[in-house]
Protein backbone atom coordinates (compact mmCIF):
# COMPACT_ATOMS: atom_id res chain seq x y z
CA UNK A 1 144.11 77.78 63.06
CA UNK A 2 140.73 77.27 65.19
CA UNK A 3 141.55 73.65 66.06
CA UNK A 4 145.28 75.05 67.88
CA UNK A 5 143.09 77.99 69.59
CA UNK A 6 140.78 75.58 70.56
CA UNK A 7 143.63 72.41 72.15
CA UNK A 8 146.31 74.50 73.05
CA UNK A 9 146.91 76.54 76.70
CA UNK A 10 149.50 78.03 78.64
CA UNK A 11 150.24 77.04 81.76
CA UNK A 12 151.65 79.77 84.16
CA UNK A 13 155.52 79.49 85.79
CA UNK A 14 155.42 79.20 89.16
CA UNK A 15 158.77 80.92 90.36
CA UNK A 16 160.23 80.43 93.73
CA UNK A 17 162.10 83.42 95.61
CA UNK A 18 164.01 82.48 98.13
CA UNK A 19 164.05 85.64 99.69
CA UNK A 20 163.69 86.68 103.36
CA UNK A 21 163.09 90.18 103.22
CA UNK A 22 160.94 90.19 100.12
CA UNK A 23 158.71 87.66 101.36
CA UNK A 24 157.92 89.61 104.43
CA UNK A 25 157.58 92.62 102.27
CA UNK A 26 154.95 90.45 100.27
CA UNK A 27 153.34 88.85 103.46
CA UNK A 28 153.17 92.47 105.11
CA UNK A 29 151.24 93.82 102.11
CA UNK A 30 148.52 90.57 102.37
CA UNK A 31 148.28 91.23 106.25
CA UNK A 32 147.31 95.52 105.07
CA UNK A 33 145.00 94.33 102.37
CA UNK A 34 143.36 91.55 104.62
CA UNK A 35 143.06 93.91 107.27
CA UNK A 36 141.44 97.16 105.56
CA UNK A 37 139.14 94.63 104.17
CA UNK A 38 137.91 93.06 107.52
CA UNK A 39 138.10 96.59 108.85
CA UNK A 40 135.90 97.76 106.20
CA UNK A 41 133.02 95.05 106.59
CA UNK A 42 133.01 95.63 110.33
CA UNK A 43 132.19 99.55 109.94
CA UNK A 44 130.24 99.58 106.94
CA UNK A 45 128.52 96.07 107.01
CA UNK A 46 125.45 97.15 109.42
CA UNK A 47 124.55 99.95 107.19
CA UNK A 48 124.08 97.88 104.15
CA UNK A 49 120.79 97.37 104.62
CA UNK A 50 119.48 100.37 106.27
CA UNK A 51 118.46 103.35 104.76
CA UNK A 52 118.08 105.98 107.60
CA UNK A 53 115.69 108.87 106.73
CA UNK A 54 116.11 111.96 108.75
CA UNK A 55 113.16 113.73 108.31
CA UNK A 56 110.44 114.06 111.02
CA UNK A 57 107.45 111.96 109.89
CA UNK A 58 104.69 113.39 111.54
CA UNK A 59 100.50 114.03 111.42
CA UNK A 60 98.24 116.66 112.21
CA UNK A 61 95.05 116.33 112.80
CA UNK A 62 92.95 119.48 113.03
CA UNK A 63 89.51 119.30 115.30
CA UNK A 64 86.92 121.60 113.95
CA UNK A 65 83.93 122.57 116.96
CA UNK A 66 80.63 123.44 115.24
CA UNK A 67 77.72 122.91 113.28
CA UNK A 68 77.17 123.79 109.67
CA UNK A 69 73.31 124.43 109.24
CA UNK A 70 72.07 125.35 105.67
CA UNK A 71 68.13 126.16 105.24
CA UNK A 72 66.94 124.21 102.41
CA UNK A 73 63.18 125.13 100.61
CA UNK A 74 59.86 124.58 102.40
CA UNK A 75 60.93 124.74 105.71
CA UNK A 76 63.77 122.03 105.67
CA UNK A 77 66.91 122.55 106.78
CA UNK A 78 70.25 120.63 106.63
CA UNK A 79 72.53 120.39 109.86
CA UNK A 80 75.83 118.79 109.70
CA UNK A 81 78.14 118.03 112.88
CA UNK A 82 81.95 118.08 113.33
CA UNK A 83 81.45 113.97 112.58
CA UNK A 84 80.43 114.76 108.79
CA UNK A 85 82.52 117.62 107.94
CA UNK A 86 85.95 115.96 108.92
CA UNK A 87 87.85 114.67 105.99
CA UNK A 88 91.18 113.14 106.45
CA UNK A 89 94.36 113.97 104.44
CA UNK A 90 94.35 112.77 101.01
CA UNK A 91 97.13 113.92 100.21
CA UNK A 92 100.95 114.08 101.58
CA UNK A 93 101.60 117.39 103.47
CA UNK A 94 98.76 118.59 102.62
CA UNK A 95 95.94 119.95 105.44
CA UNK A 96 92.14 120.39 104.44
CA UNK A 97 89.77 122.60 105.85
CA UNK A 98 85.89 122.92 104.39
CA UNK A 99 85.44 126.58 104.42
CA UNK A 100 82.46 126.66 101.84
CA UNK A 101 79.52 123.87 101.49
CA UNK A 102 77.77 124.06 98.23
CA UNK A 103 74.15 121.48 98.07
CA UNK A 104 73.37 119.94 94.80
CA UNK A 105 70.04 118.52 95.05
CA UNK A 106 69.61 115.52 93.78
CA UNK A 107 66.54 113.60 92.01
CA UNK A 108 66.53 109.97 92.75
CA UNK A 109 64.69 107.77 90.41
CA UNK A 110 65.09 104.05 89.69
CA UNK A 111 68.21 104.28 87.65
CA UNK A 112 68.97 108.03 88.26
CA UNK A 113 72.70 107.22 86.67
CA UNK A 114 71.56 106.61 82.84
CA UNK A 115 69.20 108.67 80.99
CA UNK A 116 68.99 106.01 78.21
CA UNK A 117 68.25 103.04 80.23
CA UNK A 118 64.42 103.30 79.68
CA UNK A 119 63.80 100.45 82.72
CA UNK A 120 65.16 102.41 84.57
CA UNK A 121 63.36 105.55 84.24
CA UNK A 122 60.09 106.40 86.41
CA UNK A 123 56.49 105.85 84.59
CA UNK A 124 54.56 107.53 87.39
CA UNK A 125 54.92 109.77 90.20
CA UNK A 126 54.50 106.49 92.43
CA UNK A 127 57.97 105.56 91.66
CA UNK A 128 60.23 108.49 92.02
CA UNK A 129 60.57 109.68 95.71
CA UNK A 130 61.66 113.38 95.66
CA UNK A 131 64.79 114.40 97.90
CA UNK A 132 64.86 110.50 99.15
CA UNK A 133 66.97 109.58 101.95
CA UNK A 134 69.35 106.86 101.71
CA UNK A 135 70.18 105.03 104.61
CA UNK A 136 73.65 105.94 105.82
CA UNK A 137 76.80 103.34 106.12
């Protein structure tokens, strides 16, 4: 049984009609077929690739005019320009707008990051610099 699956085949008849009418029927029906498929390349073909997006991509960009000044202890006082209090979008339609500044004073030691890093925390006074200033970027 497998070995006549495996060598045996059929061959398709080819039949002949010699038929005028019914081979122009047959012939028209190719031309329709060929034709509504070249049509259909030609109008959809060039938007194959593209994906068209209709909605309006645009930015805003809001300039703020001012100073922020916040009095700090002993007579110092922190003054911030619209250069330092612009922050971009960080997120997609989305506008942001400091209303409300809140100063965290910092101490700055050697290794101010890790408490248990004892290199890295100050013997003397010599070595931590209160309210330090690190140079800017």
């Amino acid at each position: 049984m497998l070995r006549s699956c495996i060598s045996n085949y059929k061959i398709p008849k080819v039949v002949i009609i010699r038929s005028i009418p019914f081979t122009l029927v047959c012939r028209f029906v190719q031309c329709i077929i060929l034709l509504y498929g070249i049509l259909y390349l030609i109008f959809t073909y060039p938007t194959w690739y593209q994906e068209v997006n209709e909605s309006i991509a645009s930015t805003v960009i809001a300039k703020i005019k001012g100073i922020y000044y916040n009095p700090i202890e002993q007579n110092q006082s922190l003054i911030i320009d619209n250069a330092d209090y612009i922050v971009l979008s960080q997120e997609k339609d989305a506008l942001f707008l400091m209303t409300n500044s809140i100063q965290t004073v910092q101490e700055y030691k050697r290794c101010s990051e890790s408490f248990r890093a004892r290199q890295g925390m100050c013997v003397n006074d010599s070595q931590c610099q209160l309210k330090m200033s690190l140079p800017s970027v």
